[in-house]
C-alpha atoms as a PDB file:
ATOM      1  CA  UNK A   1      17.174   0.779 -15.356  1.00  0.00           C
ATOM      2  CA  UNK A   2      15.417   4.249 -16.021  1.00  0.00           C
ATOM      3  CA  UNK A   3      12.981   5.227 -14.158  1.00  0.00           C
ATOM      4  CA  UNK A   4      11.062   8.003 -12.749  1.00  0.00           C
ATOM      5  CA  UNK A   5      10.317   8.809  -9.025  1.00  0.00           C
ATOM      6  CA  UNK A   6       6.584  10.204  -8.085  1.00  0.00           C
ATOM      7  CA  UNK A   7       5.280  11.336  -4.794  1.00  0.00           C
ATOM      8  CA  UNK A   8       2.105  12.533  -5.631  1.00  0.00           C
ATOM      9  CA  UNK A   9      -0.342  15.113  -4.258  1.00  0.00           C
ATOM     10  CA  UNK A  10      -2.469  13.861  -1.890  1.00  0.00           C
ATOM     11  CA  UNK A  11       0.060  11.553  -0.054  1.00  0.00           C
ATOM     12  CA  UNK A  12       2.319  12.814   2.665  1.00  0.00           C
ATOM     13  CA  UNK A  13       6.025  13.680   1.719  1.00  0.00           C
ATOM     14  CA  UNK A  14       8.021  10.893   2.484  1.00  0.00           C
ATOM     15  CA  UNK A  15      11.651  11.862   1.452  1.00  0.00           C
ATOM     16  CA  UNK A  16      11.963  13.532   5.039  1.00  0.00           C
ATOM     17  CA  UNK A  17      11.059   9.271   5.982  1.00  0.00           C
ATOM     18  CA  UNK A  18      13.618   8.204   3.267  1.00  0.00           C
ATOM     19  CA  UNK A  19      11.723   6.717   0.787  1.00  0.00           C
ATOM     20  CA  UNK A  20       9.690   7.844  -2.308  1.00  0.00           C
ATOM     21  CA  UNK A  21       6.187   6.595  -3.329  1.00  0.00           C
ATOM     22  CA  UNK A  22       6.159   5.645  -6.546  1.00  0.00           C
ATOM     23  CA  UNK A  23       9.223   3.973  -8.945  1.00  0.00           C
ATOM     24  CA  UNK A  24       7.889   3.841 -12.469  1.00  0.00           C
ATOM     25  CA  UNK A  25      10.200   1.836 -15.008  1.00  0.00           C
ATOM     26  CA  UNK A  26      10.951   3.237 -18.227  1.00  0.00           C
ATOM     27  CA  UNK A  27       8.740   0.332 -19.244  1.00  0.00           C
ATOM     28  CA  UNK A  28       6.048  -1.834 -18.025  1.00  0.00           C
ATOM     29  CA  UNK A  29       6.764  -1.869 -14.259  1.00  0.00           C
ATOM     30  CA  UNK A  30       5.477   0.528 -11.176  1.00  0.00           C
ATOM     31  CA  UNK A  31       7.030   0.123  -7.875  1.00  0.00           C
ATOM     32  CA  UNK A  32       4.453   1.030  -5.124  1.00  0.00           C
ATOM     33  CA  UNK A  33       6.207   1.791  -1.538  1.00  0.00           C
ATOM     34  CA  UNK A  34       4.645   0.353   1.485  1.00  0.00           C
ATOM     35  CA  UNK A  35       1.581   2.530   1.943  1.00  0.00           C
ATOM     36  CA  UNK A  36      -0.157   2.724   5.491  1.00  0.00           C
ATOM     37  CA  UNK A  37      -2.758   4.872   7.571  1.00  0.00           C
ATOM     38  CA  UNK A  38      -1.148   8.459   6.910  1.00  0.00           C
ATOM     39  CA  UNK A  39      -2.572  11.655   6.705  1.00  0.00           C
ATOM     40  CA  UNK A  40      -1.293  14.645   4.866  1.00  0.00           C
ATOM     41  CA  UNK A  41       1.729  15.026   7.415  1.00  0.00           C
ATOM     42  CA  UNK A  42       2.680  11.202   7.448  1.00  0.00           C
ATOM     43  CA  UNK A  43       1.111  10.177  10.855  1.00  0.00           C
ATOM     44  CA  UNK A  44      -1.240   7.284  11.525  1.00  0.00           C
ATOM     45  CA  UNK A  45      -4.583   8.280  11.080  1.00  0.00           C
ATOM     46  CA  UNK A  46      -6.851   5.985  13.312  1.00  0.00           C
ATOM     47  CA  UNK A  47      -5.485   3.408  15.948  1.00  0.00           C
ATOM     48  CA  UNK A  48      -8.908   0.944  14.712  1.00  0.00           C
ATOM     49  CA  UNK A  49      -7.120  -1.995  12.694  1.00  0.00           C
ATOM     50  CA  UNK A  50      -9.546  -1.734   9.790  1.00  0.00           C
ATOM     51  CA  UNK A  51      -9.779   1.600   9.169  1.00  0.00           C
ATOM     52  CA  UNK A  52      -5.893   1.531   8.821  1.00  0.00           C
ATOM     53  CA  UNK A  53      -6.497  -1.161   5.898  1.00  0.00           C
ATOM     54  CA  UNK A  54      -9.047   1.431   4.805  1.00  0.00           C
ATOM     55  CA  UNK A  55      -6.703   4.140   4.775  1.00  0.00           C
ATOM     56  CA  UNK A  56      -3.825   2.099   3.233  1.00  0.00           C
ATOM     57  CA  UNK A  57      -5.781   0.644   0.522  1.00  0.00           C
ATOM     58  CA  UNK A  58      -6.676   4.518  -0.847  1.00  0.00           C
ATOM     59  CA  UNK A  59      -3.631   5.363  -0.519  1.00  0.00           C
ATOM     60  CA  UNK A  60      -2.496   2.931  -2.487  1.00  0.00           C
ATOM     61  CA  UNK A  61      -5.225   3.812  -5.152  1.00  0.00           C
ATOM     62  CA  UNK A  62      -3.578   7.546  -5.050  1.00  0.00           C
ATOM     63  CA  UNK A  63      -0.334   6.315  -5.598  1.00  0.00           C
ATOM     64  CA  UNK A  64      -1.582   4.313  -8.613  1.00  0.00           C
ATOM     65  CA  UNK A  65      -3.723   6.689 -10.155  1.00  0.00           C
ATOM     66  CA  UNK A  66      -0.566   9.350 -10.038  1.00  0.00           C
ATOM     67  CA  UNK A  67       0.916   7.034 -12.727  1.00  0.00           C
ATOM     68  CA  UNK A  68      -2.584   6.257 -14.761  1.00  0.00           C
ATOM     69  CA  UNK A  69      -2.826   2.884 -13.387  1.00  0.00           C
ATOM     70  CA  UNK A  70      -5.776   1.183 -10.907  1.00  0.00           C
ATOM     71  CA  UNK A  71      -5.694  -1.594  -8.659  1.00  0.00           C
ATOM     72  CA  UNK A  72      -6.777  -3.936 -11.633  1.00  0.00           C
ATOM     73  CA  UNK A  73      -3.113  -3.693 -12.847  1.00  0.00           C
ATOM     74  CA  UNK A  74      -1.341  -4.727  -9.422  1.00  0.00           C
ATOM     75  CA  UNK A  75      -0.135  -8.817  -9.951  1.00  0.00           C
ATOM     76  CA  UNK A  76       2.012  -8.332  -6.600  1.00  0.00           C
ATOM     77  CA  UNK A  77       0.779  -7.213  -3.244  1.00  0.00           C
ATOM     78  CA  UNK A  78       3.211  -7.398  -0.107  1.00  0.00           C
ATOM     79  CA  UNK A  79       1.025  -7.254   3.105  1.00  0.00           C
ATOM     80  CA  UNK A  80       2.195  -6.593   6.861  1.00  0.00           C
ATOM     81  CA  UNK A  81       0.095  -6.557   9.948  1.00  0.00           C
ATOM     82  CA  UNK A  82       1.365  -6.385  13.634  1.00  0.00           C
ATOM     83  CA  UNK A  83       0.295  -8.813  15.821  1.00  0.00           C
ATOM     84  CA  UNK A  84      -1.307 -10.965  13.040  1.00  0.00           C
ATOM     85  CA  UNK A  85      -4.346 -13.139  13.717  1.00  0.00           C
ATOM     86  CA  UNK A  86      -7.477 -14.491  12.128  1.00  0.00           C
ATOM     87  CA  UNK A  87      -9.531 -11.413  13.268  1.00  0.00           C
ATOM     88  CA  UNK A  88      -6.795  -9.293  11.604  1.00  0.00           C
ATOM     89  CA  UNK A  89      -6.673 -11.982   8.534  1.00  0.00           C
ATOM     90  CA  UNK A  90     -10.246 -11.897   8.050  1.00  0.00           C
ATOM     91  CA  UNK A  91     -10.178  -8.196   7.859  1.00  0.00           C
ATOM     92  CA  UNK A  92      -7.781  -8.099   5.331  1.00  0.00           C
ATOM     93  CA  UNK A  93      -9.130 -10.498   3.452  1.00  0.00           C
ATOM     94  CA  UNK A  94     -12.206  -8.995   2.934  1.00  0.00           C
ATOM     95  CA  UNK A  95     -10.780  -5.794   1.966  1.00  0.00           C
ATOM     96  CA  UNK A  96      -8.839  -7.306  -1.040  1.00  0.00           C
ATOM     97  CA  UNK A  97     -12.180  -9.676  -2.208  1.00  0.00           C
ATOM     98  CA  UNK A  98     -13.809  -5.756  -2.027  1.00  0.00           C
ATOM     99  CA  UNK A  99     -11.088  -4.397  -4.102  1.00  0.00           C
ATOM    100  CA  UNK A 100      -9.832  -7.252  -6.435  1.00  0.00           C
ATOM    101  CA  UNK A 101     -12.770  -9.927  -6.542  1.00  0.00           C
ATOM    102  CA  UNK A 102     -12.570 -13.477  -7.333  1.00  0.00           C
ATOM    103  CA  UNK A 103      -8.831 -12.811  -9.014  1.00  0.00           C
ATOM    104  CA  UNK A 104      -7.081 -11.240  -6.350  1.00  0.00           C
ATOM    105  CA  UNK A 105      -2.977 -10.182  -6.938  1.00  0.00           C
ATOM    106  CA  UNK A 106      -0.455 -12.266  -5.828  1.00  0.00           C
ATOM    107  CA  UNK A 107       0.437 -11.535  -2.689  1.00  0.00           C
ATOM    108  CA  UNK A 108       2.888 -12.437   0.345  1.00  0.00           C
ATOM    109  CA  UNK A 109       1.247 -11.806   3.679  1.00  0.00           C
ATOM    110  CA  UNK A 110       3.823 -11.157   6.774  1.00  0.00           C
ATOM    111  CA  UNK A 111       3.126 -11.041  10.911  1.00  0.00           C
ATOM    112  CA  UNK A 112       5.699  -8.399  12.001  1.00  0.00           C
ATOM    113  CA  UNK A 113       6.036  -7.438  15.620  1.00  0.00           C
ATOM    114  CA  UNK A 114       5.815  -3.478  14.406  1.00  0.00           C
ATOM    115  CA  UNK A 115       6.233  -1.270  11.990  1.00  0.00           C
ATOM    116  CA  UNK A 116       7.680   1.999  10.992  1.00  0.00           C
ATOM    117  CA  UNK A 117       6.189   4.373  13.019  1.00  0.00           C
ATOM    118  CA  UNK A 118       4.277   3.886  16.463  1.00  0.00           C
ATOM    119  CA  UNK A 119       0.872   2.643  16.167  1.00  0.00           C
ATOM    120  CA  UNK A 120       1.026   1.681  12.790  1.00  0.00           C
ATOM    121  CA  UNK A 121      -0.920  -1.635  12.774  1.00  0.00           C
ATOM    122  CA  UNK A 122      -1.042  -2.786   8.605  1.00  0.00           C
ATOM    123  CA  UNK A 123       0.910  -1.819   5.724  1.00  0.00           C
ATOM    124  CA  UNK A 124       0.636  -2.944   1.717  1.00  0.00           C
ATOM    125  CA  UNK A 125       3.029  -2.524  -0.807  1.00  0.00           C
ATOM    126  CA  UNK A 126       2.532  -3.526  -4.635  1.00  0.00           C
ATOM    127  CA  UNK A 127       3.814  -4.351  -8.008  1.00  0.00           C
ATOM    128  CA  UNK A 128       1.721  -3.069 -10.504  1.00  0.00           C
ATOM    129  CA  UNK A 129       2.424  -3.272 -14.648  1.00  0.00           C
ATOM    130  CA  UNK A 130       1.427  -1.309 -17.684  1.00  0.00           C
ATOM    131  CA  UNK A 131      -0.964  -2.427 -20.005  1.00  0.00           C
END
């Protein structure tokens, strides 16, 4: 399938982490990778668990808005947090009523025992389609 590959300003260059930000189909799909707390030079930003979801989530709006989409055209989030519990849950799910409302994405929420890169603590990834 055709498709174009976008890592756009504002988000850290991933290619030297082996991945690419954004997959946008020739037609109505968008592949978002797994964004997380990174600044500029990839690193984890804050060690606070909700300020990571903070961080991910504009990320995540960067990574849309470098293909003219928003996070009203996500339908599928993937979610991972380290060392999931309810504190953690109810974090999270505040964050996506904040963002998506009463009609949140689909979405597939995971308890990992880490991550990518030490002290990551949350990660999202998402489908999003064209209108």
């Amino acid at each position: 399938m055709p498709h174009d590959i976008i890592n756009p300003e504002g988000l850290h260059d991933p290619v030297g982490f082996g991945y690419s930000h954004v997959a946008a189909t020739s037609g109505d799909v968008v592949f978002i990778a797994g964004q997380y707390a990174s600044g500029p030079d990839g690193q984890v930003v804050s060690d606070d668990f909700a300020e990571q979801v903070r961080q991910s989530l504009a990320n995540l709006g960067t990574a849309l808005r470098a293909v003219g989409l928003d996070f009203g055209h996500v339908v599928r989030l993937g979610s991972y947090i380290v060392d999931h519990d309810q504190d953690k849950l109810e974090v999270w799910s505040r964050a996506v009523g904040e963002v998506w409302g009463a009609e949140p994405p689909a979405q597939t929420l995971l308890g990992v025992a880490t991550l990518a890169l030490p002290g990551m603590k949350f990660e999202v990834d998402a489908v999003a389609v064209r209108p």
